[in-house]
C-alpha atoms as a PDB file:
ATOM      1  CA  UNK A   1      -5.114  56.884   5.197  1.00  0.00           C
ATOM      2  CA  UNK A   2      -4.538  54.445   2.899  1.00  0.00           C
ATOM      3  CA  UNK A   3      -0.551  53.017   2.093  1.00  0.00           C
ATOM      4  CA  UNK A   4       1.122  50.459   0.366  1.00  0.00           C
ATOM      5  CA  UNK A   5       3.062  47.952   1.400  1.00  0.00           C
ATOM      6  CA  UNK A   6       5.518  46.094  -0.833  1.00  0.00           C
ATOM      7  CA  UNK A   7       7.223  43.010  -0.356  1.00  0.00           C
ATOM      8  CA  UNK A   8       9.531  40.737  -2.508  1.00  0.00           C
ATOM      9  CA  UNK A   9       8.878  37.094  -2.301  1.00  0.00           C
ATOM     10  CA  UNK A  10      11.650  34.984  -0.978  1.00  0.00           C
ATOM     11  CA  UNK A  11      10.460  31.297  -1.290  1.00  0.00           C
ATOM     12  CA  UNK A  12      14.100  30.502   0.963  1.00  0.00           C
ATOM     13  CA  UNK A  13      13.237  32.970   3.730  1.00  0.00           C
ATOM     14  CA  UNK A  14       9.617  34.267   3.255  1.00  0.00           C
ATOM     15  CA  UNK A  15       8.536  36.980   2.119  1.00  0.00           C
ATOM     16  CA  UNK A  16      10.245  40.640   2.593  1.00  0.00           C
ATOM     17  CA  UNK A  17       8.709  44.132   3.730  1.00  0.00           C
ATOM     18  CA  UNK A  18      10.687  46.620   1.457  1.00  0.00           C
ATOM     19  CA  UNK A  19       8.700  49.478   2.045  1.00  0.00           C
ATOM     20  CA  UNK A  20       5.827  51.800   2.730  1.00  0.00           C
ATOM     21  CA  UNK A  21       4.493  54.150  -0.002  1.00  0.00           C
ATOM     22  CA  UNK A  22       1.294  56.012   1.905  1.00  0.00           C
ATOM     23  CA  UNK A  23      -1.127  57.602  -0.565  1.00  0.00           C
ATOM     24  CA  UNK A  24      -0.595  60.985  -0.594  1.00  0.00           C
ATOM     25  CA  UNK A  25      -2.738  62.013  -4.585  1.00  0.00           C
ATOM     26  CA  UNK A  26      -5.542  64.484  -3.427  1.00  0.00           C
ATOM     27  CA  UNK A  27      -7.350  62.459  -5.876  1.00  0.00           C
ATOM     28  CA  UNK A  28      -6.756  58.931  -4.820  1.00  0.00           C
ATOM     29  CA  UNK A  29      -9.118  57.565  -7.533  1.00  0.00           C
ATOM     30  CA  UNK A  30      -7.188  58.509 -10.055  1.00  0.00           C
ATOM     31  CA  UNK A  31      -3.981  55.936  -8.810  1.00  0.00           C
ATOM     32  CA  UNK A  32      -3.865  52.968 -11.125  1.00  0.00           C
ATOM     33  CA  UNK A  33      -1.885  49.891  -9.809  1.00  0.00           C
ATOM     34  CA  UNK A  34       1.487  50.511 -12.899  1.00  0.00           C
ATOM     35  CA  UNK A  35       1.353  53.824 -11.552  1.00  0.00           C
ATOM     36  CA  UNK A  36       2.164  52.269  -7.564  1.00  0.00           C
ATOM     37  CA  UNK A  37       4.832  49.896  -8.967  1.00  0.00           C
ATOM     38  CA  UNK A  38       6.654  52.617 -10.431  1.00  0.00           C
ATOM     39  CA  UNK A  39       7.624  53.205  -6.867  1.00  0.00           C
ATOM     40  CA  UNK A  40       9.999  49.728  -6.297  1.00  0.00           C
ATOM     41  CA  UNK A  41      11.704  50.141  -9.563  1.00  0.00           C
ATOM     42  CA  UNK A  42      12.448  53.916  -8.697  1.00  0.00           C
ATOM     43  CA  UNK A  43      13.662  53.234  -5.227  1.00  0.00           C
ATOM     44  CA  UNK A  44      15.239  50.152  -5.855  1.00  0.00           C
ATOM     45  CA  UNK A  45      16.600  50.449  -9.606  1.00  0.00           C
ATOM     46  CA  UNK A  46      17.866  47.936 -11.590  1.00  0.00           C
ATOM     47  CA  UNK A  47      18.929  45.642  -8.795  1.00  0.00           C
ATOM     48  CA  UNK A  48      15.162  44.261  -7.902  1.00  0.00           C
ATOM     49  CA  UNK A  49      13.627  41.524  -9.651  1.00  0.00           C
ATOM     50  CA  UNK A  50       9.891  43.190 -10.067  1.00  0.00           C
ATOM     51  CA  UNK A  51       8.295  39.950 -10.724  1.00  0.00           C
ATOM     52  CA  UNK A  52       9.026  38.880  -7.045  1.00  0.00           C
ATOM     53  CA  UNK A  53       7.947  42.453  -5.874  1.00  0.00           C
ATOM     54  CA  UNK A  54       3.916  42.585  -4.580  1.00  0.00           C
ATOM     55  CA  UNK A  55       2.227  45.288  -2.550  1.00  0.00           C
ATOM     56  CA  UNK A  56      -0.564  44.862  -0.060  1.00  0.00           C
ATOM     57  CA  UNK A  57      -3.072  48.095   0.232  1.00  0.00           C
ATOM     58  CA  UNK A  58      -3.973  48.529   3.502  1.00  0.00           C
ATOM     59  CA  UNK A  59      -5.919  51.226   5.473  1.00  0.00           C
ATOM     60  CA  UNK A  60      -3.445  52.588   8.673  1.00  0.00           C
ATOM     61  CA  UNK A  61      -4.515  55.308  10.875  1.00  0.00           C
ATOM     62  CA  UNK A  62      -3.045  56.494  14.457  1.00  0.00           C
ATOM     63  CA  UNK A  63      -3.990  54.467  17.331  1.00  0.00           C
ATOM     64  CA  UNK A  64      -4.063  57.373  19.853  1.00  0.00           C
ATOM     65  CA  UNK A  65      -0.330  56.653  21.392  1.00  0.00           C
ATOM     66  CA  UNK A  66       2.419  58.807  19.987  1.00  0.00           C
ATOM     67  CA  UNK A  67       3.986  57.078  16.828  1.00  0.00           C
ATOM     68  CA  UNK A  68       1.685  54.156  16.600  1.00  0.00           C
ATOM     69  CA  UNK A  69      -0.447  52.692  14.248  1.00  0.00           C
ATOM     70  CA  UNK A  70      -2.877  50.050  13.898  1.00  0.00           C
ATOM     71  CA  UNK A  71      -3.398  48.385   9.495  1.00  0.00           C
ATOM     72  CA  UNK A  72      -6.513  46.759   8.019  1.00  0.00           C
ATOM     73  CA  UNK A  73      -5.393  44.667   5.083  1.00  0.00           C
ATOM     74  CA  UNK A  74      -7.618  45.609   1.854  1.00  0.00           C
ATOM     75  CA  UNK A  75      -6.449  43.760  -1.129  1.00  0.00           C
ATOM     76  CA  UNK A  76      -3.076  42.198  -2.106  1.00  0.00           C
ATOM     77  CA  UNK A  77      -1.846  42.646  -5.759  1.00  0.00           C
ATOM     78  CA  UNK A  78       1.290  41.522  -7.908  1.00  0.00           C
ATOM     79  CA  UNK A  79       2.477  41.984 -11.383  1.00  0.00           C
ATOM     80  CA  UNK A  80       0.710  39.041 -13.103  1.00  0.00           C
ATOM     81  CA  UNK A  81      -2.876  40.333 -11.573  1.00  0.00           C
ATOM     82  CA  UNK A  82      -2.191  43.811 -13.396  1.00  0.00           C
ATOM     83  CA  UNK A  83      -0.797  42.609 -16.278  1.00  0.00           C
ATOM     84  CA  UNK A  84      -4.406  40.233 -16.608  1.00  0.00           C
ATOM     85  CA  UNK A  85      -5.543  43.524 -16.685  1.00  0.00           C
ATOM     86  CA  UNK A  86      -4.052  45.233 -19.513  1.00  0.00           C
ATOM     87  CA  UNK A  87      -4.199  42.093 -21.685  1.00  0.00           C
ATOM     88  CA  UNK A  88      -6.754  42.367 -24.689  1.00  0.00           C
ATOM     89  CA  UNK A  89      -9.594  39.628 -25.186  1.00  0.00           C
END
């Protein structure tokens, strides 16, 4: 199954898990990366600065024992690499 992972970059700390969104479209082609931040702005509202917010997509499935999984990093994304998307040449 593939989820998303977002974080929020804290250059004091390090960077944050803020939570898990797993992929749950029956036509997971169709996702486009505005459409999966959407998800920290609904959750979070107003009081999280987006342009710190990032999300890894990784690949999770159950490892056999009750409750646990094992992750496979895929790719990591942030706003400014889907913004260079949108822009027109």
């Amino acid at each position: 199954m593939v989820c998303y992972e977002f974080y929020v970059r804290d250059n004091a700390g390090g960077d944050k898990l803020i939570g898990i969104l797993p992929e749950r479209r029956n036509k997971p082609e169709r996702t486009d990366l505005e459409s999966i931040m959407k998800w920290p702005s609904m959750v979070f509202g107003n009081g999280l600065d987006l342009d710190k917010v990032y999300f890894v997509i990784v690949s999770c499935w159950e490892d056999g024992e009750m409750g646990s999984f094992k992750r496979e990093e895929i790719l990591a994304v942030d706003r400014h690499f889907i913004n260079q998307g949108s822009e027109k040449d």
